[in-house]
Every structure is written in structure tokens, then in C-alpha cells.
N, C-alpha and C. Protein backbone atom coordinates (compact mmCIF):
# COMPACT_ATOMS: atom_id res chain seq x y z
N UNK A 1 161.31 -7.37 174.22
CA UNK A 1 160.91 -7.98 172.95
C UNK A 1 160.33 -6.89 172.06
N UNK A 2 160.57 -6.76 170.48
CA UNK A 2 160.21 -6.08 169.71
C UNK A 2 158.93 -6.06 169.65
N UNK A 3 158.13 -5.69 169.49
CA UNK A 3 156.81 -5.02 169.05
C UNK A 3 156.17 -4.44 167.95
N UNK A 4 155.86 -5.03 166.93
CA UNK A 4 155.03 -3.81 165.47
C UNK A 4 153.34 -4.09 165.83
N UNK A 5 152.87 -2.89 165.61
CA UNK A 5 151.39 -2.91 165.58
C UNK A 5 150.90 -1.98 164.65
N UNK A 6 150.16 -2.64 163.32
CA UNK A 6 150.10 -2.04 162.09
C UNK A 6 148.39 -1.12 162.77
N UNK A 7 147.84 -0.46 161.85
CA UNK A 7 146.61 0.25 161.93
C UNK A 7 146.79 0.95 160.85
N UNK A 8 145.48 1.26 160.48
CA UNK A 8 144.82 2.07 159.19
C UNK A 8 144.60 1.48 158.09
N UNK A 9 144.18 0.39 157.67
CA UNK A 9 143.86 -0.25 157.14
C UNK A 9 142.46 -0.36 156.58
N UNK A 10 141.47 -0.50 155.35
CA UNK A 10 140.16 -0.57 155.52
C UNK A 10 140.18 -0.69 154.12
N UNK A 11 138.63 -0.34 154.11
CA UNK A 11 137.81 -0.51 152.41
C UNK A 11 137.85 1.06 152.35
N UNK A 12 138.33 1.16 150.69
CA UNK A 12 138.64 2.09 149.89
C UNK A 12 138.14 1.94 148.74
N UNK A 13 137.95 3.25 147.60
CA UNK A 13 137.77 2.71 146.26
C UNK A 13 139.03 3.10 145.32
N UNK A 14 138.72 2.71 144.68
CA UNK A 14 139.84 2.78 143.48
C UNK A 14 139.65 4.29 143.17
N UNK A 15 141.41 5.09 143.42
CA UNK A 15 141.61 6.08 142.55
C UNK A 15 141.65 6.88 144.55
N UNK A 16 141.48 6.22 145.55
CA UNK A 16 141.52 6.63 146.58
C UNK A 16 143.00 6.70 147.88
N UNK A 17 142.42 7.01 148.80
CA UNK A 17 144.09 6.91 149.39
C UNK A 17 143.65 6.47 151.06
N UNK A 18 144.87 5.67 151.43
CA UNK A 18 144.81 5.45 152.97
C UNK A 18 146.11 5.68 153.51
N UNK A 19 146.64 6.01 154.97
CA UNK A 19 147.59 5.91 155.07
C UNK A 19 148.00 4.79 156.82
N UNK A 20 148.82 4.09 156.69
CA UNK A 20 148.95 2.62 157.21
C UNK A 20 149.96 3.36 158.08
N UNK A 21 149.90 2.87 159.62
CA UNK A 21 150.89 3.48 160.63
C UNK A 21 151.23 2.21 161.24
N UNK A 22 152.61 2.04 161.63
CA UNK A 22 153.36 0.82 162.14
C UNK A 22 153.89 1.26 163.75
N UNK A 23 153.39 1.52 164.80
CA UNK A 23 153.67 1.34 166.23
C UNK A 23 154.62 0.42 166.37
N UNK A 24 155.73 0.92 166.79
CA UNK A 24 156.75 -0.13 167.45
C UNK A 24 157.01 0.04 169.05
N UNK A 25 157.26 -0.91 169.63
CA UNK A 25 157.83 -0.78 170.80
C UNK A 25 158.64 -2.01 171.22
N UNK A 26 159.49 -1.84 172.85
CA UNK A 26 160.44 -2.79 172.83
C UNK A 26 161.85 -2.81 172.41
N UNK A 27 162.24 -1.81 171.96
CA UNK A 27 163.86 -1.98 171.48
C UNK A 27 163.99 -0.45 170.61
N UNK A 28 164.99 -0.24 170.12
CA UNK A 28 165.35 1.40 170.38
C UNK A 28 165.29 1.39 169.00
N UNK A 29 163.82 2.11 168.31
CA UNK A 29 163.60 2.15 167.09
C UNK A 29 164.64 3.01 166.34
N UNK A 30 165.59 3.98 166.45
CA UNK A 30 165.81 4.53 165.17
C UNK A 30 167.09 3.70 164.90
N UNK A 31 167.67 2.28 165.13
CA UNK A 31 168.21 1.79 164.84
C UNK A 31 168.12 0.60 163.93
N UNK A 32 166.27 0.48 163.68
CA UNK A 32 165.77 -0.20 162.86
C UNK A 32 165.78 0.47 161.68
N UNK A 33 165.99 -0.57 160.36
CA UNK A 33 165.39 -0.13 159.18
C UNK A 33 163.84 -1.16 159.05
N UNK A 34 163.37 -0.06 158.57
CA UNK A 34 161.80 -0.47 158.52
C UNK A 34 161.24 -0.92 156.91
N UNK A 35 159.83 -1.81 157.23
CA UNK A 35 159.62 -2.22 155.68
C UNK A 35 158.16 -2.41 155.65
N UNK A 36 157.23 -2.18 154.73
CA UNK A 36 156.22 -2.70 154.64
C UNK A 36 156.07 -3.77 153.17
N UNK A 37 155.29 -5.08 153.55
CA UNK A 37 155.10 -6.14 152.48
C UNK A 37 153.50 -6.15 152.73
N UNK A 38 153.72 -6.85 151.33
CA UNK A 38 152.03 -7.18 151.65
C UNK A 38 151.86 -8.61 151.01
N UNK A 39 150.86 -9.09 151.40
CA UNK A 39 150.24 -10.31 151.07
C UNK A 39 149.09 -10.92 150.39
N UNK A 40 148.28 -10.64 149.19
CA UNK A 40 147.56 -11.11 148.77
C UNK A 40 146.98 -12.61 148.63
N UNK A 41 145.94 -13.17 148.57
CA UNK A 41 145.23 -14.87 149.05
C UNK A 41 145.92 -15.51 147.42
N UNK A 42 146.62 -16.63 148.04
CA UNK A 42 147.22 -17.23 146.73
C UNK A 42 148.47 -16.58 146.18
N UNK A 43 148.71 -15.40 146.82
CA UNK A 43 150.33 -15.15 146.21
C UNK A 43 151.36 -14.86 147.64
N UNK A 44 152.34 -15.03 146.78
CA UNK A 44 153.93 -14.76 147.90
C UNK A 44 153.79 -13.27 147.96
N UNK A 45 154.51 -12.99 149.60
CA UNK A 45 154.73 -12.00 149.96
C UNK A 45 155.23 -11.22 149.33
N UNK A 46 155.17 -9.47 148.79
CA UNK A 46 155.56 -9.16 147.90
C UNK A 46 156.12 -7.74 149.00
N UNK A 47 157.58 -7.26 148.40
CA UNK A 47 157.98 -6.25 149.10
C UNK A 47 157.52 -5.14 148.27
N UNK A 48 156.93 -3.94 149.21
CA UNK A 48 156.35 -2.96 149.21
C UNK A 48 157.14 -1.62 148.85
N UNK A 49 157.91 -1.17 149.88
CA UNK A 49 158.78 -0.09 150.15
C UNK A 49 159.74 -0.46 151.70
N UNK A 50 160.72 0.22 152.08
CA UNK A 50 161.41 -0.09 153.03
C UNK A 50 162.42 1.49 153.30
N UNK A 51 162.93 1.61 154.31
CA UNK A 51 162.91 2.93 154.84
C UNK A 51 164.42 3.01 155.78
N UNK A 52 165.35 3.42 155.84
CA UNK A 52 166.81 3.20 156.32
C UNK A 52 166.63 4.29 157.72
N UNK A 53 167.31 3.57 158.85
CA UNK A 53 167.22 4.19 159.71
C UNK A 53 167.21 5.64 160.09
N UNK A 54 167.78 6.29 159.22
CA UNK A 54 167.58 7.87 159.40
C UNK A 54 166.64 8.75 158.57
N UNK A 55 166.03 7.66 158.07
CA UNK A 55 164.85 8.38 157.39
C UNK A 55 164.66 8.85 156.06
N UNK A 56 166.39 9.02 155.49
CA UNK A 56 166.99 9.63 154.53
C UNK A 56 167.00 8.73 153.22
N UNK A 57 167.19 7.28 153.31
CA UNK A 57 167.49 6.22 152.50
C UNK A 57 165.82 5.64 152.11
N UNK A 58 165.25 5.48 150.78
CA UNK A 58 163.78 4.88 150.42
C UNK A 58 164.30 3.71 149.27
N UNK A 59 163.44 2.95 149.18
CA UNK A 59 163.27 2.51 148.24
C UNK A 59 161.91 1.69 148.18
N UNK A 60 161.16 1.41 146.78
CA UNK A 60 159.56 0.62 146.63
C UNK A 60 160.00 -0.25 145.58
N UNK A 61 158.53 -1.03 145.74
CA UNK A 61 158.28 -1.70 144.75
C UNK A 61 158.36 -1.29 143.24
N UNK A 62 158.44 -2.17 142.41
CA UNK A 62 158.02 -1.58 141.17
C UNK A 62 156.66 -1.09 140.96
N UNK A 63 155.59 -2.21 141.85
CA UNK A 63 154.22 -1.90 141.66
C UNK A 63 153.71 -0.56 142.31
N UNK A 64 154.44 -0.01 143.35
CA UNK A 64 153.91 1.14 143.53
C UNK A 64 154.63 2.35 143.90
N UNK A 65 155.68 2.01 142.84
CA UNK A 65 156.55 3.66 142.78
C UNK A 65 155.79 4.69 142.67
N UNK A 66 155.44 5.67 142.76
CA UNK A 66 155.01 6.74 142.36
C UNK A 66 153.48 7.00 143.07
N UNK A 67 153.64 5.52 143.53
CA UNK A 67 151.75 5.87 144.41
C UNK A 67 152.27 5.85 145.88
N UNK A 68 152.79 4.81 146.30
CA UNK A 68 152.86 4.70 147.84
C UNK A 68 154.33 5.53 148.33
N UNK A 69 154.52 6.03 149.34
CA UNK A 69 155.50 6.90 150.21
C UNK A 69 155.52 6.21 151.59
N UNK A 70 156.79 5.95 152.11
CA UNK A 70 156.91 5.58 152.86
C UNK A 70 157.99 6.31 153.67
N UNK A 71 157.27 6.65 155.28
CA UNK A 71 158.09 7.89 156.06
C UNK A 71 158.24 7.10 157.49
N UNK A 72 158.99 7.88 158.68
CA UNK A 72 159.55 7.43 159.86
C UNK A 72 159.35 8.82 160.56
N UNK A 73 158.78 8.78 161.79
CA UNK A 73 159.06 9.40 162.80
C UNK A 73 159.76 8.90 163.55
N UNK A 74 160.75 9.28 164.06
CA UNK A 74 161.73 8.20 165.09
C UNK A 74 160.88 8.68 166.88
N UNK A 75 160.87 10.00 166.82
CA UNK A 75 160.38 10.43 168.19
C UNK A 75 159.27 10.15 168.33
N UNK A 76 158.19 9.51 167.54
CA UNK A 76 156.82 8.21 167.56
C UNK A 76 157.20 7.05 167.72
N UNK A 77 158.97 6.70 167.23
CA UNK A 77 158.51 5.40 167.09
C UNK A 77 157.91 4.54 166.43
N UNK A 78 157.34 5.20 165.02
CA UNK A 78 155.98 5.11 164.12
C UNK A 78 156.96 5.44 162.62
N UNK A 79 156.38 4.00 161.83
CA UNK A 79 156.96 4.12 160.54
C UNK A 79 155.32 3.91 159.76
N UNK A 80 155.09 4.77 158.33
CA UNK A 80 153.94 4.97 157.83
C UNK A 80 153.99 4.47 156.56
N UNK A 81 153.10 4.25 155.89
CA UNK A 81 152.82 3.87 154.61
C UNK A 81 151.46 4.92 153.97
N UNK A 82 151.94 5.67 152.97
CA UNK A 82 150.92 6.61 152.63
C UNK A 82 150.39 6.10 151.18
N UNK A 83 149.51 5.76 150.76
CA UNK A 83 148.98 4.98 149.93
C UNK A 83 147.76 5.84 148.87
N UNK A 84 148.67 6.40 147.88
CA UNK A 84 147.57 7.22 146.67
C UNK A 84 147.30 6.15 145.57
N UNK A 85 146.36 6.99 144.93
CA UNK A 85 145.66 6.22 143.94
C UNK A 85 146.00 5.18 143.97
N UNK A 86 145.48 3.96 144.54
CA UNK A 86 144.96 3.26 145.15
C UNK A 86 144.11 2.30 143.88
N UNK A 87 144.32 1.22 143.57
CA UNK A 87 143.50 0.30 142.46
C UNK A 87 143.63 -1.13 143.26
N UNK A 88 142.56 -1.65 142.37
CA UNK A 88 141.90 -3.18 143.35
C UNK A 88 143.04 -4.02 143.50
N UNK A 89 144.43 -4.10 142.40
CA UNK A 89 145.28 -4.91 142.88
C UNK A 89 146.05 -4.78 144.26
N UNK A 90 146.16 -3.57 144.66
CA UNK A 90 146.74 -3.17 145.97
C UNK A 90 145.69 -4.11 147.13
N UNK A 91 144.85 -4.79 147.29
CA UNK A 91 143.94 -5.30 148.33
C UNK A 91 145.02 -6.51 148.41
N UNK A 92 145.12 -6.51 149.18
CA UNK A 92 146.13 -7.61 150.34
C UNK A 92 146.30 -7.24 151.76
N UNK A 93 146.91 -7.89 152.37
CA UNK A 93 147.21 -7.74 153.73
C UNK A 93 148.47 -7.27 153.57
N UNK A 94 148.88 -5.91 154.45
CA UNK A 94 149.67 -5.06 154.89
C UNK A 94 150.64 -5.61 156.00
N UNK A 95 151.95 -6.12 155.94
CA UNK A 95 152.70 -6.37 157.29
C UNK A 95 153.83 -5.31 157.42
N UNK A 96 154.17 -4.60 158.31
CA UNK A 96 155.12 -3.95 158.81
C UNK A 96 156.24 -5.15 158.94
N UNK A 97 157.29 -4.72 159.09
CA UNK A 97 158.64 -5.89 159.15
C UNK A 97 159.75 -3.93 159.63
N UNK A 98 160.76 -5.14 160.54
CA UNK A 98 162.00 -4.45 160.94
C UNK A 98 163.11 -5.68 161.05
N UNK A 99 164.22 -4.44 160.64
CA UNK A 99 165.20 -5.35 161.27
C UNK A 99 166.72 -4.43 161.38
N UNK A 100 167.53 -5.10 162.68
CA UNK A 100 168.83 -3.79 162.68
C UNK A 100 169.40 -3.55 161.82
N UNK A 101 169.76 -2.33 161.73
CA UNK A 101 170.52 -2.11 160.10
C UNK A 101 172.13 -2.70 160.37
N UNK A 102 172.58 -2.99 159.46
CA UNK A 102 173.94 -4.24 159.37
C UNK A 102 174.65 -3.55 158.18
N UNK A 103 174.20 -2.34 157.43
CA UNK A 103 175.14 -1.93 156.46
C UNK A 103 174.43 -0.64 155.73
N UNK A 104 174.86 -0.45 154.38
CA UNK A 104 174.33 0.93 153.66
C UNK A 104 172.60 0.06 152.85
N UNK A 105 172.88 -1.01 152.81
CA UNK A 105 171.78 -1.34 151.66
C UNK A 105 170.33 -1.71 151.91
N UNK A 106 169.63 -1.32 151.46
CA UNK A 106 168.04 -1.67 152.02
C UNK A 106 167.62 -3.03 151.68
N UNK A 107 167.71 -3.88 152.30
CA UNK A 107 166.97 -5.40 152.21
C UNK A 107 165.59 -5.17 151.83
N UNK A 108 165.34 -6.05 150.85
CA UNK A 108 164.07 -5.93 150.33
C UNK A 108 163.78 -7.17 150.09
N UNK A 109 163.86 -8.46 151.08
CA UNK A 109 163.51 -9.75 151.15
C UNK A 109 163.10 -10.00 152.63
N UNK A 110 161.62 -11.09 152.62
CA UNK A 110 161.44 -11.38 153.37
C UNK A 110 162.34 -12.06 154.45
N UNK A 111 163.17 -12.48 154.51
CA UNK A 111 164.04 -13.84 154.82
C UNK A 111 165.27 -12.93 156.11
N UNK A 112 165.41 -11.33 155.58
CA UNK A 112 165.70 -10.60 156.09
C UNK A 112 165.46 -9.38 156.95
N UNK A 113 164.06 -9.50 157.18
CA UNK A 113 163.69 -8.97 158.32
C UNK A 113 163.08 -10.04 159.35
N UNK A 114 163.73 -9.29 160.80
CA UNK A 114 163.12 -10.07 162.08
C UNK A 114 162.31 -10.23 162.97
N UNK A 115 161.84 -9.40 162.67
CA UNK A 115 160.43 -8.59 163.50
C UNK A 115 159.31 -8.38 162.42
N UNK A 116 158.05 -9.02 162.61
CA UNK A 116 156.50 -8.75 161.89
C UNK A 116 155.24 -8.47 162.67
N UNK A 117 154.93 -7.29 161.88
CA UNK A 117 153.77 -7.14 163.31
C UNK A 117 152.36 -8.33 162.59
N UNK A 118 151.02 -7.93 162.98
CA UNK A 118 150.65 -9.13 162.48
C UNK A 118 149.69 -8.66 161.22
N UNK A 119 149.82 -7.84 160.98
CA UNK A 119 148.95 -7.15 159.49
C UNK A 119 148.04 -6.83 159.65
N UNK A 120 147.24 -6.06 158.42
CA UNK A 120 146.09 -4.93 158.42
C UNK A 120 145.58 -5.24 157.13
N UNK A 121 144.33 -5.22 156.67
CA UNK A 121 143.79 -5.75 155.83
C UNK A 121 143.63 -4.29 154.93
N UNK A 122 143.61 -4.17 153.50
CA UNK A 122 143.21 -3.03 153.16
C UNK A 122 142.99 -3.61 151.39
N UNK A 123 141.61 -2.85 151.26
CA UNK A 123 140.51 -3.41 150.43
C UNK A 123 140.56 -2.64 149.61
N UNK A 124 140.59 -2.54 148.17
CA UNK A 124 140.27 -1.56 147.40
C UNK A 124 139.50 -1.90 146.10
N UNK A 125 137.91 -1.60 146.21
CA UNK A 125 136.70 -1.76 145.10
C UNK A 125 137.04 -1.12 144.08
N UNK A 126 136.77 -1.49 142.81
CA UNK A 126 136.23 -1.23 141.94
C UNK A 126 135.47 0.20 141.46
């Protein structure tokens, strides 16, 4: 059975940076394409960035082009979320998501990944 286990998560301030690590185990990661969403109280899941099995293929949100990076170690096993300047709307809950890659295009809907680890909270003050 698949496995995600998010970490790095916390209270930050605005204009700051964290970076979010996704542990997988259970099934032969570099055949996953990987994704991070997040979740804020009162809104729908919103896709983040997402990452194509060889590491080579990215794509983000609109909300955080240019701030968040998202990378893969395959020989960890470990897909990351690197998170700059950093403002209070980014505070939501962090979920890692996978799922086998099935073609060239990066899914960027919930509905299409199969695997969720169970999220990481990450706070960012004022």
C-alpha cells in the first residue's frame, strides 16, 4: 500500500520561507507523478504545484508561481515543496497527493490523484 508522509510544516512570518518534504513508501516512487494542494478553513482544495515523474516536467499554481518550487529526489523517495516569500494567504493545510503517470500531461485536479498523505499545517503571521 502507498504511503505519503508530509513534514515541515509550522509558524512562519510573512516575507519568510519553509520547505515541506513528502516521504513516500510502498510502491516504486519514480513512477509517480507527484503534487502538492493545500487546503484552507472554508475553501476548496486548491492545486499548488505538481512534478512529472522524471523530475524534468513542473507546473504551479497561479498563486504561487514564482514563490513556491517544487523538486523530487527519486533515490529518497522524497518529493519537496520549497516555499519563499511566504504571505498570510499561503496558511492552509499542505497535502502531498500521487498518482501513476498515464501520459505527457500534469493533472492538476483533485479527482485525479490516488494517494494523500494526511497534511501539515503551515501558518504564516502577519
Amino acid at each position: 500500500q502507498v504511503q505519503l508522509v508530509e513534514s515541515g510544516g509550522g509558524l512562519v512570518q510573512a516575507g519568510g520561507s519553509l520547505r515541506l518534504s513528502c516521504a513516500t513508501s510502498g510502491g516504486t516512487f519514480s513512477r509517480y507523478t507527484m503534487a502538492w494542494f493545500r487546503q484552507a478553513p472554508g475553501k476548496e482544495r486548491e492545486f499548488v504545484g505538481c512534478i512529472g515523474w522524471s523530475g524534468f516536467t513542473r507546473t504551479y499554481g497561479d498563486s504561487v508561481k514564482g514563490r513556491f518550487t517544487i523538486s523530487r529526489d527519486n533515490a529518497k523517495n522524497t518529493v519537496y515543496l520549497q516555499m519563499n516569500s511566504l504571505v498570510p494567504d499561503d496558511t492552509a493545510v499542505y497535502y502531498c497527493a500521487a498518482t501513476i503517470i498515464t501520459g505527457l500531461a500534469l493533472p492538476r485536479g483533485v479527482y485525479e490523484y490516488t494517494y494523500w498523505g494526511q497534511g501539515t499545517q503551515v501558518t504564516v503571521s502577519s
